[in-house]
N, C-alpha and C. Protein backbone atom coordinates (compact mmCIF):
# COMPACT_ATOMS: atom_id res chain seq x y z
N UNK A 1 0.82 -1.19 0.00
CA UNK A 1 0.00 0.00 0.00
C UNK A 1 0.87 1.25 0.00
N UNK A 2 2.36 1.20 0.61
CA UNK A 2 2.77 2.04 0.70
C UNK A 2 3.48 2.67 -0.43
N UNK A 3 3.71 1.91 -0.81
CA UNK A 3 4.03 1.44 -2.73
C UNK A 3 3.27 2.17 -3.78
N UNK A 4 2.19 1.75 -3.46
CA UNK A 4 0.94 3.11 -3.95
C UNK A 4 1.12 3.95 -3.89
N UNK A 5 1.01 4.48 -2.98
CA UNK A 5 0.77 5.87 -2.56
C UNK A 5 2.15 6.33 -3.00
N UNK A 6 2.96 6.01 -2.94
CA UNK A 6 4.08 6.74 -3.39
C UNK A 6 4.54 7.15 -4.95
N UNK A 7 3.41 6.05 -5.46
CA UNK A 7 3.49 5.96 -6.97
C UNK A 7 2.79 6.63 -7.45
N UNK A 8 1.82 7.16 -7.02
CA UNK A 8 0.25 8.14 -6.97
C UNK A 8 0.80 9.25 -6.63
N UNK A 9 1.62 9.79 -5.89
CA UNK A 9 2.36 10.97 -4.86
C UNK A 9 2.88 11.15 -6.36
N UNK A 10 4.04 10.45 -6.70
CA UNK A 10 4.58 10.57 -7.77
C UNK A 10 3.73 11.05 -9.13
N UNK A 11 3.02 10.52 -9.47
CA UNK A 11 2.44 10.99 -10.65
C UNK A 11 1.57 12.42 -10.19
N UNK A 12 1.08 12.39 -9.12
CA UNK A 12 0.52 13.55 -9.15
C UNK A 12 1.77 14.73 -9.21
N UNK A 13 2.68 14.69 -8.83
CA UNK A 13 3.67 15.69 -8.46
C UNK A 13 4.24 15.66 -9.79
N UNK A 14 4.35 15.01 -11.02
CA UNK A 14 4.42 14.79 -11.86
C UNK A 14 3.69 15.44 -12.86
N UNK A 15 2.72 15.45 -12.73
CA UNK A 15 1.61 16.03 -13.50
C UNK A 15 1.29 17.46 -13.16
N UNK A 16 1.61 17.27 -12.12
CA UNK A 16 1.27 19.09 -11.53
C UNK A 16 2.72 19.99 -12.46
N UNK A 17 3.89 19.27 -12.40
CA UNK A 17 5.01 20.09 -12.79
C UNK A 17 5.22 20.13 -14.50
N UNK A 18 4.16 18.82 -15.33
CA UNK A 18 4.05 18.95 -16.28
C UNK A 18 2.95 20.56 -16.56
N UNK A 19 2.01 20.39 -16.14
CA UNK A 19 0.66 21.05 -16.40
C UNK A 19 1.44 22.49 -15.87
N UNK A 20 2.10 23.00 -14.80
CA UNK A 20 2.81 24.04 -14.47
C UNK A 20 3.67 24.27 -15.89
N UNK A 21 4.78 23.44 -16.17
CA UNK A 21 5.53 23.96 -17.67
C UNK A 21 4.73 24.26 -18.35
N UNK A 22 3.71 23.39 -18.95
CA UNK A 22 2.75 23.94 -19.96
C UNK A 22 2.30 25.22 -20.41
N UNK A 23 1.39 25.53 -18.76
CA UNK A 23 1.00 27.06 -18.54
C UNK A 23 1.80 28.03 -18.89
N UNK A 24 3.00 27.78 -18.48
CA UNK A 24 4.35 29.08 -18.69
C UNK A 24 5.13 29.18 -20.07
N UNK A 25 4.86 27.86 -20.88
CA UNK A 25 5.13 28.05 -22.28
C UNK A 25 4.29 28.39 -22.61
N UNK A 26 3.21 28.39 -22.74
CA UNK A 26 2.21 28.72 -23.29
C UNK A 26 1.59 30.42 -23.07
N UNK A 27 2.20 31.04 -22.23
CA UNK A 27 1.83 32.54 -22.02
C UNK A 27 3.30 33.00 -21.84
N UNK A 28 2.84 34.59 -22.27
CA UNK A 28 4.51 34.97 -22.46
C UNK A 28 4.33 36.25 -21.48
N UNK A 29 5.65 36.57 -21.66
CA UNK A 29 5.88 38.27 -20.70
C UNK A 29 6.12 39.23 -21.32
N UNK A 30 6.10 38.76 -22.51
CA UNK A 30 6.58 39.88 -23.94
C UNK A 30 5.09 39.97 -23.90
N UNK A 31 5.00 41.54 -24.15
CA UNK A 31 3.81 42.27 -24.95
C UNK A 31 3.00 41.67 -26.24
N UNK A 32 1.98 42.14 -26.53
CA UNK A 32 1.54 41.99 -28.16
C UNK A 32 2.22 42.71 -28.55
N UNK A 33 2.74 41.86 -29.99
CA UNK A 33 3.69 42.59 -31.20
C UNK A 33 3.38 43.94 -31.22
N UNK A 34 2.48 44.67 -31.42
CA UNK A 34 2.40 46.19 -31.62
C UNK A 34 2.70 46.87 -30.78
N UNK A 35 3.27 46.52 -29.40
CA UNK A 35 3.51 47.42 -28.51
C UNK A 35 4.74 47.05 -27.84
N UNK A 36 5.26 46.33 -29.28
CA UNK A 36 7.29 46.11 -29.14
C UNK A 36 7.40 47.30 -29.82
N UNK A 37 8.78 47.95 -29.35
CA UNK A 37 9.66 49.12 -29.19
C UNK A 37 9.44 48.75 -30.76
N UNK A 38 9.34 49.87 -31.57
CA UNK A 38 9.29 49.98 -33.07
C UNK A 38 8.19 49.53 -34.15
N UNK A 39 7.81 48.57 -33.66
CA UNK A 39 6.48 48.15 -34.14
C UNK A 39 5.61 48.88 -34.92
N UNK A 40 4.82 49.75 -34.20
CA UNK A 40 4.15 50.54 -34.89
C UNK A 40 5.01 51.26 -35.93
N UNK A 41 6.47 51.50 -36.02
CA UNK A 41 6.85 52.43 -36.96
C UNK A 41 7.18 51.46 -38.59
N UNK A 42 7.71 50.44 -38.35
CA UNK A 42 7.65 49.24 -39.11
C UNK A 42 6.30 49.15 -39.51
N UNK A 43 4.99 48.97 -39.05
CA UNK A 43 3.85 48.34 -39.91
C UNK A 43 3.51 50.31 -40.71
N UNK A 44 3.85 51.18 -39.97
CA UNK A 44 3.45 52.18 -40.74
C UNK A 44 4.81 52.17 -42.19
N UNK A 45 5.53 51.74 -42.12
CA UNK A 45 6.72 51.87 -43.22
C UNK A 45 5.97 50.93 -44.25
N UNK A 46 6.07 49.26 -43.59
CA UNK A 46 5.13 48.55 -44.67
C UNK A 46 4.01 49.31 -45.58
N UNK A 47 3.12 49.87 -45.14
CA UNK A 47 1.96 50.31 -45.76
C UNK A 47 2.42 51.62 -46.86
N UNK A 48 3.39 52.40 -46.52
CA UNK A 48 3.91 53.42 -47.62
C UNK A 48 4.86 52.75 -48.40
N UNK A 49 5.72 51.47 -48.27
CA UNK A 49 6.36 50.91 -49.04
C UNK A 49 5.22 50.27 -49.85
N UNK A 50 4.51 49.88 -49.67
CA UNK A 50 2.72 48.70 -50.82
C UNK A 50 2.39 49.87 -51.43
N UNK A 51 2.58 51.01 -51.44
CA UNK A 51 1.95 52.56 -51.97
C UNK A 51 2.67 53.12 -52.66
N UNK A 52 4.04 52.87 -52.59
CA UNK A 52 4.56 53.13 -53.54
C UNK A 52 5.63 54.24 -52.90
N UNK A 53 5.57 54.85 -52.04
CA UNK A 53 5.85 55.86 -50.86
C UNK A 53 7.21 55.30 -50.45
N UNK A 54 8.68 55.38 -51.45
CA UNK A 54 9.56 54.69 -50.63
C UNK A 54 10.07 55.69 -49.73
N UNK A 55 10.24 57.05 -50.18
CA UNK A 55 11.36 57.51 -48.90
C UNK A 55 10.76 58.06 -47.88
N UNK A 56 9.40 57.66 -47.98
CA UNK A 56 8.11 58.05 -46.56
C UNK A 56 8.90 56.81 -45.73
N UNK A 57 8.66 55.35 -46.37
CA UNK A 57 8.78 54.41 -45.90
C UNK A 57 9.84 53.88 -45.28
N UNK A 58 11.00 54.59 -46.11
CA UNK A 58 12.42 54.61 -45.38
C UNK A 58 12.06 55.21 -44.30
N UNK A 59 12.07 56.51 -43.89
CA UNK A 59 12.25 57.38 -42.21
C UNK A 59 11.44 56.52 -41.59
N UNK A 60 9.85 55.52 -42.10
CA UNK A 60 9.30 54.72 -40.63
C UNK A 60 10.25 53.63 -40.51
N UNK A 61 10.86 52.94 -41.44
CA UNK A 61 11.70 51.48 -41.19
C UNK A 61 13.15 52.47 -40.46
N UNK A 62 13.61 53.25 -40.85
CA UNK A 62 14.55 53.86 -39.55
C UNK A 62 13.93 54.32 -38.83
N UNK A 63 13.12 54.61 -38.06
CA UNK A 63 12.29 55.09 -36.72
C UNK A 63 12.26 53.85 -36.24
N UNK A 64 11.99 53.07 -36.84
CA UNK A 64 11.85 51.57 -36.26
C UNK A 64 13.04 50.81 -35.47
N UNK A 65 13.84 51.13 -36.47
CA UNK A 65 15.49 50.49 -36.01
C UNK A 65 15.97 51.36 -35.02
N UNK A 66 15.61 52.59 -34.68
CA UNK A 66 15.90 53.27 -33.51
C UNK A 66 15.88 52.96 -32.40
N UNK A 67 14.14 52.65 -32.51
CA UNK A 67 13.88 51.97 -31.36
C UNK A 67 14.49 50.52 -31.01
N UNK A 68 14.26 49.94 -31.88
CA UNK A 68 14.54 48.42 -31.95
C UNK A 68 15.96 47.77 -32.93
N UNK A 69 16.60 47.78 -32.75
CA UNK A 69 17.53 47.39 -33.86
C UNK A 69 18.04 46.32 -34.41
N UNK A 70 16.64 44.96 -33.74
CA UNK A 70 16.98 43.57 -33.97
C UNK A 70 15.43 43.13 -35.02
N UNK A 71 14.83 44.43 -35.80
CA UNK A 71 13.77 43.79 -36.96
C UNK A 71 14.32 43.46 -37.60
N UNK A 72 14.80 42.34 -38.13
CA UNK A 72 15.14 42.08 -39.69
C UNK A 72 14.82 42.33 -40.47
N UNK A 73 13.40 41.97 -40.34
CA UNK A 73 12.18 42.62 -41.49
C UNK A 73 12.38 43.86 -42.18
N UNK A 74 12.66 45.16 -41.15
CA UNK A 74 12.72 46.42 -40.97
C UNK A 74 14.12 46.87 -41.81
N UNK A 75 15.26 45.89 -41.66
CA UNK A 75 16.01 45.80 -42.30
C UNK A 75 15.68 45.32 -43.88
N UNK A 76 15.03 44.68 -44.18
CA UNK A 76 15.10 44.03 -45.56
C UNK A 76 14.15 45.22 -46.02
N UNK A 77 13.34 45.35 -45.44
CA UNK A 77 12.21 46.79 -46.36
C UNK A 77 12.81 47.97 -46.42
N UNK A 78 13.72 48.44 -45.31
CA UNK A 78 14.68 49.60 -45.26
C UNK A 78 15.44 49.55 -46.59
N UNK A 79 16.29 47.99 -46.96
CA UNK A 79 16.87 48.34 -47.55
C UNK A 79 15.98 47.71 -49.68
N UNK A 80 15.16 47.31 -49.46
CA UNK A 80 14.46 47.42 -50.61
C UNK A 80 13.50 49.02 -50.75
N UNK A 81 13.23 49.41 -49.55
CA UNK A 81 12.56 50.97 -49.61
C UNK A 81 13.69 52.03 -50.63
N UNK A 82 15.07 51.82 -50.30
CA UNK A 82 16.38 52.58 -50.27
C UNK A 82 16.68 52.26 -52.44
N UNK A 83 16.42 50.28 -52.33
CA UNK A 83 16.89 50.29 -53.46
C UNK A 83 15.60 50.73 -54.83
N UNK A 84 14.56 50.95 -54.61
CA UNK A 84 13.43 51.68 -55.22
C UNK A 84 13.62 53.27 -55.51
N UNK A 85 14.60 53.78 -54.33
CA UNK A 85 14.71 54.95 -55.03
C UNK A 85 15.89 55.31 -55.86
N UNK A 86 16.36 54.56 -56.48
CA UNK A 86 17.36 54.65 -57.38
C UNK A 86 19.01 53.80 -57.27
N UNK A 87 19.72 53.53 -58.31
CA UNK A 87 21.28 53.10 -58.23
C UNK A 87 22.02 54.32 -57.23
N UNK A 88 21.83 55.42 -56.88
CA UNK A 88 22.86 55.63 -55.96
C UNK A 88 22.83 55.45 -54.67
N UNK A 89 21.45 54.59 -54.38
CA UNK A 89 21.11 53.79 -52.67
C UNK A 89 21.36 52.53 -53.25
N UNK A 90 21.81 52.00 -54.00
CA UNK A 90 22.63 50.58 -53.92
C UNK A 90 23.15 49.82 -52.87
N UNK A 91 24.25 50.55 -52.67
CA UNK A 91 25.24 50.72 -51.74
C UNK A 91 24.50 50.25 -49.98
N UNK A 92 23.89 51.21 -49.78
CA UNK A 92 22.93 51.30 -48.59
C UNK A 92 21.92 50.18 -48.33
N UNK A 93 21.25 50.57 -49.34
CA UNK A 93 20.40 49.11 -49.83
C UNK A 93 21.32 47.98 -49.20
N UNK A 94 22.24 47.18 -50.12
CA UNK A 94 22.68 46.20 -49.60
C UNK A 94 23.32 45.86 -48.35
N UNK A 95 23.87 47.19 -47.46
CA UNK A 95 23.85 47.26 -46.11
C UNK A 95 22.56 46.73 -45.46
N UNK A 96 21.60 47.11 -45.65
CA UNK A 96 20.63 46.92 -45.08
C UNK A 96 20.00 44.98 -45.50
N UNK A 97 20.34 44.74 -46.39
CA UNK A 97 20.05 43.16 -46.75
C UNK A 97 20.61 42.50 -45.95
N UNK A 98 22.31 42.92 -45.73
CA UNK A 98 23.09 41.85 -45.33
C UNK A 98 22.67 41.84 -43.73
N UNK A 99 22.45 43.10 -43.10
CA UNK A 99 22.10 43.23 -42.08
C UNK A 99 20.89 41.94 -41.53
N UNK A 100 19.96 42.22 -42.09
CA UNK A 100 18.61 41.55 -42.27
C UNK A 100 18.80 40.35 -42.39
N UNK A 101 19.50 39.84 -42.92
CA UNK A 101 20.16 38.30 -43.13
C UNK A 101 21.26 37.60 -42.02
N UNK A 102 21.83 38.65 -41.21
CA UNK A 102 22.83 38.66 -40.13
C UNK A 102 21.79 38.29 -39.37
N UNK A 103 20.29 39.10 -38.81
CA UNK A 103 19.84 38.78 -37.82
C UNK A 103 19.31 37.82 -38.07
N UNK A 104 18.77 37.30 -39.53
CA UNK A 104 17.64 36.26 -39.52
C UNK A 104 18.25 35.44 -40.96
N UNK A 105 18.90 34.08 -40.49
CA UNK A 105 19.41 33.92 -41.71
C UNK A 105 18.23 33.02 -42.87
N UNK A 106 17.03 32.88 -41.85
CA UNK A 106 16.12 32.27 -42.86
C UNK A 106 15.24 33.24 -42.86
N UNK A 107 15.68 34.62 -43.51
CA UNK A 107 14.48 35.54 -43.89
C UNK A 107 14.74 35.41 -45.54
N UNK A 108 13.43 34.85 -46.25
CA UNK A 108 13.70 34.37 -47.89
C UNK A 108 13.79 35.35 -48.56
N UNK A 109 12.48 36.51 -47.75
CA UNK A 109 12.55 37.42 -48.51
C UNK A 109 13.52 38.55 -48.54
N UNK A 110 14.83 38.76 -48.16
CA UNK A 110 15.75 39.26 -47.68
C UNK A 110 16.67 38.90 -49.15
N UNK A 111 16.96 37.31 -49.51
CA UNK A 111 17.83 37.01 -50.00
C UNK A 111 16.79 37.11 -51.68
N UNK A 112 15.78 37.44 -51.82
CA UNK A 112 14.91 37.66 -53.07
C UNK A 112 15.27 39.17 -53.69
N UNK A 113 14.93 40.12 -52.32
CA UNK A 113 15.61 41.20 -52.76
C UNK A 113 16.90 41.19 -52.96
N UNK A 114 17.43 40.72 -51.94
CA UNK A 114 19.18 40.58 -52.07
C UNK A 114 19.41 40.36 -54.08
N UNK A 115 18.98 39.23 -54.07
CA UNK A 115 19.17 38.76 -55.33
C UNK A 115 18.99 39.59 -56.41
N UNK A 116 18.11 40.40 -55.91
CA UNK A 116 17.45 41.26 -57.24
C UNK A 116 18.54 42.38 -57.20
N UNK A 117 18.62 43.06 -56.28
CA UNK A 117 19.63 44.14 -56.22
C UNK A 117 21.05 43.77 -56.74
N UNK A 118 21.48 42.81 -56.45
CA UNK A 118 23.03 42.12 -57.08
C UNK A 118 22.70 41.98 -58.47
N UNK A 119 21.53 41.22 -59.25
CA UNK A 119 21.57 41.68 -60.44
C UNK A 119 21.27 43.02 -61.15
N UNK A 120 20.60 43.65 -60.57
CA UNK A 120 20.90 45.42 -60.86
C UNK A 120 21.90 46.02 -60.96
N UNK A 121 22.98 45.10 -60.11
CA UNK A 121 24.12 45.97 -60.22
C UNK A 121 25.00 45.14 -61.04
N UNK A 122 24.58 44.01 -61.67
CA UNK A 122 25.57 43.04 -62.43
C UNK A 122 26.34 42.02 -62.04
N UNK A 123 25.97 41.88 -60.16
CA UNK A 123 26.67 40.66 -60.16
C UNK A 123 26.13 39.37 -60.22
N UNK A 124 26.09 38.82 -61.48
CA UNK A 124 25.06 37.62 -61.16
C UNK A 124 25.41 36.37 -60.52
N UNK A 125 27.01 36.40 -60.49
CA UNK A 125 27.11 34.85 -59.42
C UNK A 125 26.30 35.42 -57.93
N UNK A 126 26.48 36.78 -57.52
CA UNK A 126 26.10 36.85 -56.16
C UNK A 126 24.82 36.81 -56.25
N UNK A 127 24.14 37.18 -57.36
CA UNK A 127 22.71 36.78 -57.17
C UNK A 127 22.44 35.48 -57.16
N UNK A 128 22.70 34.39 -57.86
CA UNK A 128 22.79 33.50 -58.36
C UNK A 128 23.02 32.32 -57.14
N UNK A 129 24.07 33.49 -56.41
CA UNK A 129 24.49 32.35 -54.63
C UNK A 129 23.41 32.73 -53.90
N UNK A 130 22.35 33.95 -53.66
CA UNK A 130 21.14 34.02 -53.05
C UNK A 130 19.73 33.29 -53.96
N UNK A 131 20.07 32.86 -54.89
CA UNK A 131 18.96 31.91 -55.44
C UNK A 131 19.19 30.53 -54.96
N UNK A 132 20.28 30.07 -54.70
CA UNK A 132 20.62 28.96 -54.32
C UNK A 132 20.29 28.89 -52.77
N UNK A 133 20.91 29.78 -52.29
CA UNK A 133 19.75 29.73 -50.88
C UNK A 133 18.39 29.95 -50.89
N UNK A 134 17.99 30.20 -51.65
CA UNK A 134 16.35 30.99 -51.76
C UNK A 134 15.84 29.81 -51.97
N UNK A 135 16.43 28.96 -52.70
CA UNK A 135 15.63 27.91 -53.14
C UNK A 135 15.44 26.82 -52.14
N UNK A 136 16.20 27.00 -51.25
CA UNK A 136 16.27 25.84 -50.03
C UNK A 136 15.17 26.48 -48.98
N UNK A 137 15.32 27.77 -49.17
CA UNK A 137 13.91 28.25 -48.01
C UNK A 137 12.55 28.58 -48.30
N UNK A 138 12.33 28.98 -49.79
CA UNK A 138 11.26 29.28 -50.60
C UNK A 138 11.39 29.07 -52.21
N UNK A 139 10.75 28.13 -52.78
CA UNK A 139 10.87 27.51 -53.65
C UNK A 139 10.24 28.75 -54.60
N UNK A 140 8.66 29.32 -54.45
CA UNK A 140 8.36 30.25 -55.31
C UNK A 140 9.12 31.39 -55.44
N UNK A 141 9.72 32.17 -54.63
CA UNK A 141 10.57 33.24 -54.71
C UNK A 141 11.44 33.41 -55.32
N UNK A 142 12.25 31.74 -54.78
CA UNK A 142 13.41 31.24 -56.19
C UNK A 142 13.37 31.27 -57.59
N UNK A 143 12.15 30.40 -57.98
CA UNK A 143 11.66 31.03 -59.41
C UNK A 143 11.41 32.31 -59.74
N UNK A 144 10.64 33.16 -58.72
CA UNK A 144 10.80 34.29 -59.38
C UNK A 144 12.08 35.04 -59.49
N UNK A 145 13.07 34.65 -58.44
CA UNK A 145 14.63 35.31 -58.52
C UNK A 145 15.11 34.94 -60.10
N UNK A 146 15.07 33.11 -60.28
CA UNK A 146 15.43 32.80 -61.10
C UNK A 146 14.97 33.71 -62.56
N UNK A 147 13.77 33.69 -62.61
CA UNK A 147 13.19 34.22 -64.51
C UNK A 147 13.58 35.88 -64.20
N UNK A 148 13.93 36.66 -62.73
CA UNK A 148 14.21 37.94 -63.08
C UNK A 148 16.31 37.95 -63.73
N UNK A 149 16.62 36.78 -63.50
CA UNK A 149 18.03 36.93 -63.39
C UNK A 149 18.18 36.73 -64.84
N UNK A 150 17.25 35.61 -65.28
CA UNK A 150 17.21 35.70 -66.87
C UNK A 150 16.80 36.34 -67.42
N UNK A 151 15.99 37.26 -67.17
CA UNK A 151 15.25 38.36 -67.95
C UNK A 151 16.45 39.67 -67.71
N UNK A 152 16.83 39.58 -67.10
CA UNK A 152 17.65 41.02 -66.18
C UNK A 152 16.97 42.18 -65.86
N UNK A 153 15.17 41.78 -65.38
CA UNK A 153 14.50 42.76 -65.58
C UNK A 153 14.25 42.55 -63.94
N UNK A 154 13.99 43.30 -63.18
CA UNK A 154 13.19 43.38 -61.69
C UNK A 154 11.61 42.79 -61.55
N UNK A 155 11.37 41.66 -60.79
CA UNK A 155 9.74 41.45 -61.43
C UNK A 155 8.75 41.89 -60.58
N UNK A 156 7.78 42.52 -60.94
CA UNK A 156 6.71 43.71 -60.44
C UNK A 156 6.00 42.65 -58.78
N UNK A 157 5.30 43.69 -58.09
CA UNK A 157 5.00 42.59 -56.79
C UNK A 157 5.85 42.53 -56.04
N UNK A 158 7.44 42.88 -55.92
CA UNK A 158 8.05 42.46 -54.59
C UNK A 158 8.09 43.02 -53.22
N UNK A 159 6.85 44.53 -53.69
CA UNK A 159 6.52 45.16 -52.61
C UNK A 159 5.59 44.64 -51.95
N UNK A 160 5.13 43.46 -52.14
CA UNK A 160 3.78 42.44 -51.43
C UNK A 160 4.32 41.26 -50.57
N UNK A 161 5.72 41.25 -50.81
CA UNK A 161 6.44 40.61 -49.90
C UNK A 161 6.51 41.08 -48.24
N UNK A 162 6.65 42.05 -48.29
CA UNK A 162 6.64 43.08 -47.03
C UNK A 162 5.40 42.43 -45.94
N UNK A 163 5.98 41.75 -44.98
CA UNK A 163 4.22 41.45 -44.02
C UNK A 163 4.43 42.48 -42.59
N UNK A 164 3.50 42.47 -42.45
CA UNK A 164 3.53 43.77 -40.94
C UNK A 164 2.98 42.59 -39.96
N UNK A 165 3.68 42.98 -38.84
CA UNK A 165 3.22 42.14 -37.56
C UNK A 165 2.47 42.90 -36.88
């Protein structure tokens, strides 16, 4: 009997410390996304980058990184916001990719723009080495990297890539 009870003791104490982990993975201490440091300035950048609005959209994706300087996201739209307004944000632009890819190395859409911008500027093995990753993380993106690298044209839509949290 005593055997029991100790085996019963056991599972209950067992179950209580399962059902305790549970609870605490399952709820967090972090805020809702919109009321992380930058947040709001990031989903307002998204929406003027879909509009067409890049250098609106640049100052919210840097307001963003001010606050916060670990969006990736914020990084990859910063620096596709940057490469929309012309070849002499190239440069910047791809600061901002590699960045974006430093924090998050499986952000696809990072290495889509990446890709696109390296063929803008003519390097196509380096595009060519972000299709090869692209293709291991997002198969559609890849194709579209791929037919823009053959075309050497930029393909329309990559401002719909952009998601706001």
């Amino acid at each position: 009997m005593t055997a029991n009870i100790i085996r019963i003791t056991t599972l209950v104490v067992a179950f209580m410390f399962l059902a305790t982990t549970a609870l605490a993975a399952g709820s967090s201490s972090r805020p809702p996304s919109d009321s992380r440091p930058g947040v709001p300035e990031y989903n307002s950048g998204v929406k003027l980058m879909q509009k067409g609005k890049y250098t609106k959209a640049q100052k919210k994706f840097e307001a963003a990184l001010k606050k916060n300087s670990n969006i990736a996201d914020a990084y990859n739209n910063l620096g596709y916001s940057l490469r929309k307004q012309g070849p002499t944000n190239f440069g910047k632009a791809l600061t901002n990719y590699n960045r974006a890819i430093e924090l998050d190395p499986n952000l696809a859409e990072a290495y889509m723009y990446r890709g696109v911008l390296h063929m803008l500027m003519g390097n196509e093995d380096k595009a060519l080495a972000d299709h090869k990753t692209l293709a291991r993380l997002n198969r559609n993106l890849a194709d579209a990297l791929q037919a823009a690298i053959a075309s050497g044209e930029e393909p329309d839509g990559l401002d719909g890539l952009a998601k706001k949290w």
